[in-house]
N, C-alpha and C. Protein backbone atom coordinates (compact mmCIF):
# COMPACT_ATOMS: atom_id res chain seq x y z
N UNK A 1 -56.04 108.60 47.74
CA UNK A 1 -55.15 109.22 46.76
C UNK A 1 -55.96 110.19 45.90
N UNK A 2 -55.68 111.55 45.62
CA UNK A 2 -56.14 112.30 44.88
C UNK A 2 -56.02 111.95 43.73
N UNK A 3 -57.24 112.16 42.21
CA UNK A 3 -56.79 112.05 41.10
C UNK A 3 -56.79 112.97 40.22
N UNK A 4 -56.89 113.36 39.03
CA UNK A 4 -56.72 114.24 38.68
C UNK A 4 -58.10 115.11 38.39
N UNK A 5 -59.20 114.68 38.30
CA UNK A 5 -60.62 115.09 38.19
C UNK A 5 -60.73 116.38 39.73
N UNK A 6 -59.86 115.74 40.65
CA UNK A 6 -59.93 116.81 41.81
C UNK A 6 -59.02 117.70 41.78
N UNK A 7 -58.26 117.29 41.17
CA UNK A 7 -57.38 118.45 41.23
C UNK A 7 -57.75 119.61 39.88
N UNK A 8 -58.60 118.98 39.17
CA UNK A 8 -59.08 120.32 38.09
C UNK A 8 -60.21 120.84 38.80
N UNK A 9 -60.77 119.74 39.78
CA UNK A 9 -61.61 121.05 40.32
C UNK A 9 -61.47 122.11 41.22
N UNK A 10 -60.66 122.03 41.74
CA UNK A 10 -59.14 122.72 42.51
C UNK A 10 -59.03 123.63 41.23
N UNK A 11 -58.29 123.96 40.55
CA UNK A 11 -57.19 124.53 39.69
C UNK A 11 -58.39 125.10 38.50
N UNK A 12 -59.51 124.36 37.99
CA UNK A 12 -60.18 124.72 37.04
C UNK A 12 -59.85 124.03 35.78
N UNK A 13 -60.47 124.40 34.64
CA UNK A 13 -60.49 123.22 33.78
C UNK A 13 -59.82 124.04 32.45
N UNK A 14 -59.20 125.02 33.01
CA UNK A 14 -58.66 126.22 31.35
C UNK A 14 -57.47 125.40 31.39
N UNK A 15 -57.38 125.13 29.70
CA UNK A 15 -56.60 124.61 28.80
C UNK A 15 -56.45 125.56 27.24
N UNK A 16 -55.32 126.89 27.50
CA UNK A 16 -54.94 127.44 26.57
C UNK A 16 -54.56 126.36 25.42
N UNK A 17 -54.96 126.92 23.99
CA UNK A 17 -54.69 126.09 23.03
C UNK A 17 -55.20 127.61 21.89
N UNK A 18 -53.77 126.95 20.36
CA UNK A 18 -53.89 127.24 19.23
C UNK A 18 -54.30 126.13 18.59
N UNK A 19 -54.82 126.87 17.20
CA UNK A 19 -55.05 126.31 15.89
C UNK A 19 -53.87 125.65 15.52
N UNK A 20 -53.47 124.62 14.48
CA UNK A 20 -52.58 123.95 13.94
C UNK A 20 -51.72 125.30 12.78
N UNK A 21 -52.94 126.13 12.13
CA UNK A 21 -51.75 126.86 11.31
C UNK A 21 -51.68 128.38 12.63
N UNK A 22 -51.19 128.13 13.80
CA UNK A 22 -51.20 129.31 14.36
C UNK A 22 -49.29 129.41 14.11
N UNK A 23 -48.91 130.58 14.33
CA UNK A 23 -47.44 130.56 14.50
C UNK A 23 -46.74 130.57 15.82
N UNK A 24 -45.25 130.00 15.79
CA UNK A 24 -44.91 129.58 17.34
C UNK A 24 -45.05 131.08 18.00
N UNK A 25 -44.88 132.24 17.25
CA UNK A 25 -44.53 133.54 18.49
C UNK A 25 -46.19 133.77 18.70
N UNK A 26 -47.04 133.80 18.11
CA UNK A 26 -48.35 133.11 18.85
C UNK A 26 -48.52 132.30 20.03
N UNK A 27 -48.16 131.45 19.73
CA UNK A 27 -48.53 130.79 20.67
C UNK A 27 -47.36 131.11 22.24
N UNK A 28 -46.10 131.54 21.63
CA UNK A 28 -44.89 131.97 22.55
C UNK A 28 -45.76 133.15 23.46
N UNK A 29 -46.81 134.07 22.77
CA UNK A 29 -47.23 135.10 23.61
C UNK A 29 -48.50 134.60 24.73
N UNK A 30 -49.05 133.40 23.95
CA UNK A 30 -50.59 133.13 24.89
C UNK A 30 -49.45 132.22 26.20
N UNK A 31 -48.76 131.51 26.04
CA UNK A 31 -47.80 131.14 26.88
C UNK A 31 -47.16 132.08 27.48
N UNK A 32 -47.08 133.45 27.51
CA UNK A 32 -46.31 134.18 28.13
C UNK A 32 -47.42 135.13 29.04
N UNK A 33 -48.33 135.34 28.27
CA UNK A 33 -49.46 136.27 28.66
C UNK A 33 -50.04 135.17 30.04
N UNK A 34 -50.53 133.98 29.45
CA UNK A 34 -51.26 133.19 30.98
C UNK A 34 -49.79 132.40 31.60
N UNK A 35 -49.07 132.77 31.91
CA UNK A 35 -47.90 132.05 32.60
C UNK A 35 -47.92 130.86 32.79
N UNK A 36 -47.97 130.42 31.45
CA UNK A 36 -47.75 128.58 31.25
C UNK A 36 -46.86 128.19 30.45
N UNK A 37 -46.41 126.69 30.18
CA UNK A 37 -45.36 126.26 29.63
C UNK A 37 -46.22 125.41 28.70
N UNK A 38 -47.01 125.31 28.88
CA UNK A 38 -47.44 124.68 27.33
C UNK A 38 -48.50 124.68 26.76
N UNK A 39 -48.79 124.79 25.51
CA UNK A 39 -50.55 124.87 24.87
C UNK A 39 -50.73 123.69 23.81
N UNK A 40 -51.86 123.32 24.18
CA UNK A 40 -52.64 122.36 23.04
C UNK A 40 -52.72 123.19 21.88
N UNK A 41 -52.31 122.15 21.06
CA UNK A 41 -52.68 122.45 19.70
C UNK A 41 -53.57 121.64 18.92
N UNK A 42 -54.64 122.10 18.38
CA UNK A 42 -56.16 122.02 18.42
C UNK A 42 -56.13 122.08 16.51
N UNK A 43 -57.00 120.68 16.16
CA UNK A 43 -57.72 121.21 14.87
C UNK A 43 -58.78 121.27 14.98
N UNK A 44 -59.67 122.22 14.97
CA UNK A 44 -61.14 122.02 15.60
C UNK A 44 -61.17 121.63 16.83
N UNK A 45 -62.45 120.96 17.16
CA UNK A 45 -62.49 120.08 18.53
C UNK A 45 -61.63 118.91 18.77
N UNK A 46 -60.86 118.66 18.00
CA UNK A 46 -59.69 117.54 17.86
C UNK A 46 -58.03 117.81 18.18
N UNK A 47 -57.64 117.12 19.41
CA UNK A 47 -55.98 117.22 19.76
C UNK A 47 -54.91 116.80 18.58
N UNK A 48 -54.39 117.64 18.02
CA UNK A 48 -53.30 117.67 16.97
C UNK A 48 -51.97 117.41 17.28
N UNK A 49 -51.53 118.20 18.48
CA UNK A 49 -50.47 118.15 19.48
C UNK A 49 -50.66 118.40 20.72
N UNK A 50 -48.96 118.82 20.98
CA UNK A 50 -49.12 119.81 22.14
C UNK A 50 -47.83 120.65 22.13
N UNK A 51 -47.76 122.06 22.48
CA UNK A 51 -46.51 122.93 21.88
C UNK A 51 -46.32 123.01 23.87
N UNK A 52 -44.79 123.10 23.60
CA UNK A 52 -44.08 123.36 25.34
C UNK A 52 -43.38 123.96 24.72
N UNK A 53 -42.48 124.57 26.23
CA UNK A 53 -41.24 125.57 25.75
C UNK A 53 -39.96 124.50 25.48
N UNK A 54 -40.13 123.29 25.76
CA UNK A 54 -39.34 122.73 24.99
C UNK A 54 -38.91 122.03 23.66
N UNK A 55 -39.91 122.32 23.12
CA UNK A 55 -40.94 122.36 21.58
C UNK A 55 -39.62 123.64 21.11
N UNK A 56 -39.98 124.49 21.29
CA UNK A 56 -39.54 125.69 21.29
C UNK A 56 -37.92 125.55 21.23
N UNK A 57 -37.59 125.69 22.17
CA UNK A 57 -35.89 125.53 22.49
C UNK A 57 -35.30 124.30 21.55
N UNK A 58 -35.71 123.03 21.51
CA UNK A 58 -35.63 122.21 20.72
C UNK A 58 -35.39 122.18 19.16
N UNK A 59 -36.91 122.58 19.06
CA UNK A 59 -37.06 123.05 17.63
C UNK A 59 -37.38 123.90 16.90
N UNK A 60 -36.99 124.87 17.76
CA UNK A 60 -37.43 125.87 16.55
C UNK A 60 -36.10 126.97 16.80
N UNK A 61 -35.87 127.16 18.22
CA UNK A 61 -34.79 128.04 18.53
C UNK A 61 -33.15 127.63 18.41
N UNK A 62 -32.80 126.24 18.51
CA UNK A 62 -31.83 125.52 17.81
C UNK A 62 -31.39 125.42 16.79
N UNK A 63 -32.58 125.48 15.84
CA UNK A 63 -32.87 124.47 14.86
C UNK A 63 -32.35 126.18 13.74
N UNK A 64 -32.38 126.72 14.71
CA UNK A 64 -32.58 128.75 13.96
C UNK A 64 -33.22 129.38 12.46
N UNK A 65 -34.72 128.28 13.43
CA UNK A 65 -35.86 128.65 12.96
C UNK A 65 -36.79 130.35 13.16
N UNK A 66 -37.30 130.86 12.75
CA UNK A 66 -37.95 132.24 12.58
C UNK A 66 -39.35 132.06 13.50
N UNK A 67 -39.10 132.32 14.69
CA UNK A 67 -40.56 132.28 15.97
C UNK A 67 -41.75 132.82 14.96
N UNK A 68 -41.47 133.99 13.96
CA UNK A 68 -42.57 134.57 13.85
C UNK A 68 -43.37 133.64 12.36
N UNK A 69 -42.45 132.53 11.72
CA UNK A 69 -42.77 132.34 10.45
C UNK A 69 -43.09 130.90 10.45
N UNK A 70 -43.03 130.29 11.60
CA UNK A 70 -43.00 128.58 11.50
C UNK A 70 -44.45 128.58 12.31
N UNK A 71 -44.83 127.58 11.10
CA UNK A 71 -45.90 127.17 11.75
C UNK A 71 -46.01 126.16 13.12
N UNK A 72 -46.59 126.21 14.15
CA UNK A 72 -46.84 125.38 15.24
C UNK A 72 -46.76 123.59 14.97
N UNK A 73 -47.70 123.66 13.88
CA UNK A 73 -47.77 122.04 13.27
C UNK A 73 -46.70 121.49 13.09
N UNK A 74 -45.79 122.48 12.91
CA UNK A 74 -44.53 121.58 12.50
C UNK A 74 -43.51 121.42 13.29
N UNK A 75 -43.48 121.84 14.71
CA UNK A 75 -42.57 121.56 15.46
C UNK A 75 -43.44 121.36 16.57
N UNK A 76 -45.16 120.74 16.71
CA UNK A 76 -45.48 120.49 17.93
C UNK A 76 -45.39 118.93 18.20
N UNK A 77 -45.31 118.83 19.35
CA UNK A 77 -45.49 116.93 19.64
C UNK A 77 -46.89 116.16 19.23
N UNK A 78 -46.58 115.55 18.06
CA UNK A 78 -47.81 115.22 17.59
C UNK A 78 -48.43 113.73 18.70
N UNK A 79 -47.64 113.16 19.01
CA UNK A 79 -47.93 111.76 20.02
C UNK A 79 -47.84 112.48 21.22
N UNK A 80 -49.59 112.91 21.65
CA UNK A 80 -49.60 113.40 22.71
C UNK A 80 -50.13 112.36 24.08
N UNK A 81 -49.34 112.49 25.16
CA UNK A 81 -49.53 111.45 25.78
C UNK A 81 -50.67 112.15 26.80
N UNK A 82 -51.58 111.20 27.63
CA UNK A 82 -52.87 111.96 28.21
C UNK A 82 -53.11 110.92 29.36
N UNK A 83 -53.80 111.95 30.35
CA UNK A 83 -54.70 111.41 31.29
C UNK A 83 -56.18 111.16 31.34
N UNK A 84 -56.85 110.72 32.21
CA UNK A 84 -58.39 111.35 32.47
C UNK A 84 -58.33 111.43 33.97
N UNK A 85 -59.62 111.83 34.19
CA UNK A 85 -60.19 112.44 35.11
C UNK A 85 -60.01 111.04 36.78
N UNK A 86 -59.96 110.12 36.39
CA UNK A 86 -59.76 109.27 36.89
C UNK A 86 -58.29 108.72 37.50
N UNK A 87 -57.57 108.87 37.22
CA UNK A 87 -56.15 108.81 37.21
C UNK A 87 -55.82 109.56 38.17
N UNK A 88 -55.30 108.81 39.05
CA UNK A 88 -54.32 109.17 40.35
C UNK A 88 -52.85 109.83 40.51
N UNK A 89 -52.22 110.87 41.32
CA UNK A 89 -51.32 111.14 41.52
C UNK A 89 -50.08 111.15 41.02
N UNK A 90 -49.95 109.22 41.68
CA UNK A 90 -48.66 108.91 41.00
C UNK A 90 -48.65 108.06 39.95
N UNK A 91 -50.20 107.78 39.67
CA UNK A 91 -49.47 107.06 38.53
C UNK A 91 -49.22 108.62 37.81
N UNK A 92 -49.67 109.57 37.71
CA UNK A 92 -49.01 110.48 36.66
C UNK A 92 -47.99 110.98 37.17
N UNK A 93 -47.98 111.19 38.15
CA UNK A 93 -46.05 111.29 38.12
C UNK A 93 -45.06 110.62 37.64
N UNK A 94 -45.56 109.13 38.14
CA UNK A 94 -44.83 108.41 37.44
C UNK A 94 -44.03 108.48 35.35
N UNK A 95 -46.09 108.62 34.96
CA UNK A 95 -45.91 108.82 33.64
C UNK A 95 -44.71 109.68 33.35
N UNK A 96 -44.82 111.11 33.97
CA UNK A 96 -44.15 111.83 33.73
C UNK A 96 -42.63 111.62 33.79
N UNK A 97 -42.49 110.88 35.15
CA UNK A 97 -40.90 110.75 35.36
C UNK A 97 -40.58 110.11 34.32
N UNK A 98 -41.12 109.05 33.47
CA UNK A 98 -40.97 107.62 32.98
C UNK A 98 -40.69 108.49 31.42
N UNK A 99 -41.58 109.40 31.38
CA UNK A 99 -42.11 109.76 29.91
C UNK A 99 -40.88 111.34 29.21
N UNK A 100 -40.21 111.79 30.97
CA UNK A 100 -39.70 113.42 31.06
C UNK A 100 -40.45 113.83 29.84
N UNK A 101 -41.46 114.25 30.72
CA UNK A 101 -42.83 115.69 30.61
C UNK A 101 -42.98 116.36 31.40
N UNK A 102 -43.61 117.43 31.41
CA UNK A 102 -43.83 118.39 32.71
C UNK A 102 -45.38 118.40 32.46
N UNK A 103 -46.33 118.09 31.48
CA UNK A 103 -47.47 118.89 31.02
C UNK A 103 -48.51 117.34 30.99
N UNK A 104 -49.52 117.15 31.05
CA UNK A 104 -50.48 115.95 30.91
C UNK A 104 -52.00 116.39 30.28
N UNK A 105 -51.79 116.60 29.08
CA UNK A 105 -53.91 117.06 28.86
C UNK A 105 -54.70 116.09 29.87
N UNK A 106 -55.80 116.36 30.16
CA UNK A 106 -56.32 115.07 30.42
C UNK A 106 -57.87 115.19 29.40
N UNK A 107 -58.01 114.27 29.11
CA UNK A 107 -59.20 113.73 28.34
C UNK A 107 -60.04 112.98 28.86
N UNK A 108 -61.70 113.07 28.27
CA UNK A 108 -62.87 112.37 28.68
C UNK A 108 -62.59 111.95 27.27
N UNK A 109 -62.67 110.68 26.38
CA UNK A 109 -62.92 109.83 25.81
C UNK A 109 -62.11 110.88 24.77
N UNK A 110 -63.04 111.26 24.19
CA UNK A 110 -62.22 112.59 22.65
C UNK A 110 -61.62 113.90 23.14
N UNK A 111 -62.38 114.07 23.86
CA UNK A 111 -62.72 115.58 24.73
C UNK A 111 -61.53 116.35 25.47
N UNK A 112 -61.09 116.71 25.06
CA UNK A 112 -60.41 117.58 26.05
C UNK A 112 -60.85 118.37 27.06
N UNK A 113 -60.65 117.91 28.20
CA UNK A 113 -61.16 118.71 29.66
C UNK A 113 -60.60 119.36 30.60
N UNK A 114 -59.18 119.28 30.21
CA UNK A 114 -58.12 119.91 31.08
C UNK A 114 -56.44 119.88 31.02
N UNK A 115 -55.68 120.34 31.81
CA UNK A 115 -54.57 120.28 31.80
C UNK A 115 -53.79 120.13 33.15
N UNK A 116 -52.94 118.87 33.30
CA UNK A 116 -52.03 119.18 34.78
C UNK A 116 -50.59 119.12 34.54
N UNK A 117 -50.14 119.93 35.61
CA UNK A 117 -48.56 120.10 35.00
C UNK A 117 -47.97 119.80 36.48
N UNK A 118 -46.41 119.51 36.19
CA UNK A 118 -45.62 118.61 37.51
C UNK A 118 -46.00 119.65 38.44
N UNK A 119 -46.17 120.93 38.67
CA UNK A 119 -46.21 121.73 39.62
C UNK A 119 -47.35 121.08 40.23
N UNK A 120 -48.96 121.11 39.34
CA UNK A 120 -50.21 121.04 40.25
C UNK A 120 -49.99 119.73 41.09
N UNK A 121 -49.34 118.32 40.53
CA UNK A 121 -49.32 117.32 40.94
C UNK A 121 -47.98 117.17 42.28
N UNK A 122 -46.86 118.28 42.29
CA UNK A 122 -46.11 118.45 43.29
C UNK A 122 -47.26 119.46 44.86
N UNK A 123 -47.75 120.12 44.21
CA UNK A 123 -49.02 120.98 45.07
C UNK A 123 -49.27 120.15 45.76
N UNK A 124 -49.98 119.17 45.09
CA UNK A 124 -51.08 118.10 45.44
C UNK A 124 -50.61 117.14 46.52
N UNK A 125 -49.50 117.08 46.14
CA UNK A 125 -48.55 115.99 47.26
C UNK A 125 -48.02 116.51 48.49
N UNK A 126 -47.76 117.96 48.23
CA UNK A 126 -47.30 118.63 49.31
C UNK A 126 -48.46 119.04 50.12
N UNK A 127 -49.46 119.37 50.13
CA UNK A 127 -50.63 119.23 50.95
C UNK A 127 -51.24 118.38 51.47
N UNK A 128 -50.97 117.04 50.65
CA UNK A 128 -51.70 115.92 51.42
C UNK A 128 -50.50 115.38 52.20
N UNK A 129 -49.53 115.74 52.21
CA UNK A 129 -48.23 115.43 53.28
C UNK A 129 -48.58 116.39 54.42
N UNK A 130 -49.20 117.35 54.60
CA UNK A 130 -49.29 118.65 54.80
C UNK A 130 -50.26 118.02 55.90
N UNK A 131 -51.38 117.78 55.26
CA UNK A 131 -52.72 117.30 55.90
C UNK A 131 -52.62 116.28 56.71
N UNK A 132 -51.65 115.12 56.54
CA UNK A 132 -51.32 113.81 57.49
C UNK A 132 -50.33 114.50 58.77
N UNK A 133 -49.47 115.21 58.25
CA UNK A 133 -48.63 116.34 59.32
C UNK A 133 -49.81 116.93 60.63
N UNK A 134 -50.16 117.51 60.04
CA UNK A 134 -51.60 118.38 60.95
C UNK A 134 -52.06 117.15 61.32
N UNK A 135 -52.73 116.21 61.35
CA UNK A 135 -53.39 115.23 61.98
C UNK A 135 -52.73 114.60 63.22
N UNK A 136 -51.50 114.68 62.74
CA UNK A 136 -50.45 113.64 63.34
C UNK A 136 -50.31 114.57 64.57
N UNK A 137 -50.12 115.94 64.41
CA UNK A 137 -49.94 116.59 65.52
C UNK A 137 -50.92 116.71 66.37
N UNK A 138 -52.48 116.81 65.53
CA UNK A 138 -54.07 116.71 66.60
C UNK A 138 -53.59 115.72 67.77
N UNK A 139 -53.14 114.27 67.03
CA UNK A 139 -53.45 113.04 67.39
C UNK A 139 -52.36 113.24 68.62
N UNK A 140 -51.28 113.57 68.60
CA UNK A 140 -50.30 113.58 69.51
C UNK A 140 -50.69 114.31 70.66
N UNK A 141 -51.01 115.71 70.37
CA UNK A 141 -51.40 116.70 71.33
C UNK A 141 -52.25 116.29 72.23
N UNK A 142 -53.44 115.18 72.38
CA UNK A 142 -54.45 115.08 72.43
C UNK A 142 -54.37 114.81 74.30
């Protein structure tokens, strides 16, 4: 079973993130600029939150809040839920199904080291389905 330590080394270990007083259309642009759905929100070297576009739609665009005037802190998910490097597949899918998230930091002890989202972990599954497929056909052909 793949875990998630391989799959950042696959994918890489960039984890866009703002400051706590950054503003949401800030952070709406670093999310738009690297084509992601969600950024850590960072006090220092320390996880504060985490802002998604459902952060967004939720609370701030509902709520008919001002993108350019609200601070991040106040409408990001402060109970951020996390992986590490160790952690397998499904149990984070699972998390996810269990938790409806799309986004997982993963952490070394304090540290932030990365980010996986349902896509990399749907990737991940579809290739190693992919890879038993191809075998299956070696094995048949043979």
């Amino acid at each position: 079973m793949t875990t998630v330590g391989q799959i950042l080394e696959t994918k890489g270990r960039t984890v866009h993130q703002v400051g706590t007083d950054a503003m949401v259309l800030d952070a709406l642009k670093l999310m738009a600029e690297a084509n992601v759905g969600s950024v850590m929100v960072m006090d220092g070297e320390t996880v504060a939150g985490i802002f998604t576009e459902r952060q967004y739609a939720r609370r701030v665009f509902l709520m008919g809040r001002a993108a350019p005037s609200t601070p991040v802190r106040e409408v990001m998910e402060a109970k951020v839920i996390f992986v590490t490097p160790q952690d397998n597949v499904d149990a984070c899918m699972a998390l996810m199904s269990e938790k409806h998230i799309r986004h997982l930091p993963v952490m070394e002890g304090e540290r932030l080291v990365g980010m996986v989202s349902i896509g990399d972990l749907m990737k991940t599954v579809i290739d190693e389905h992919k890879f038993h497929l191809d075998e299956l056909v070696k094995y048949v052909s043979r």
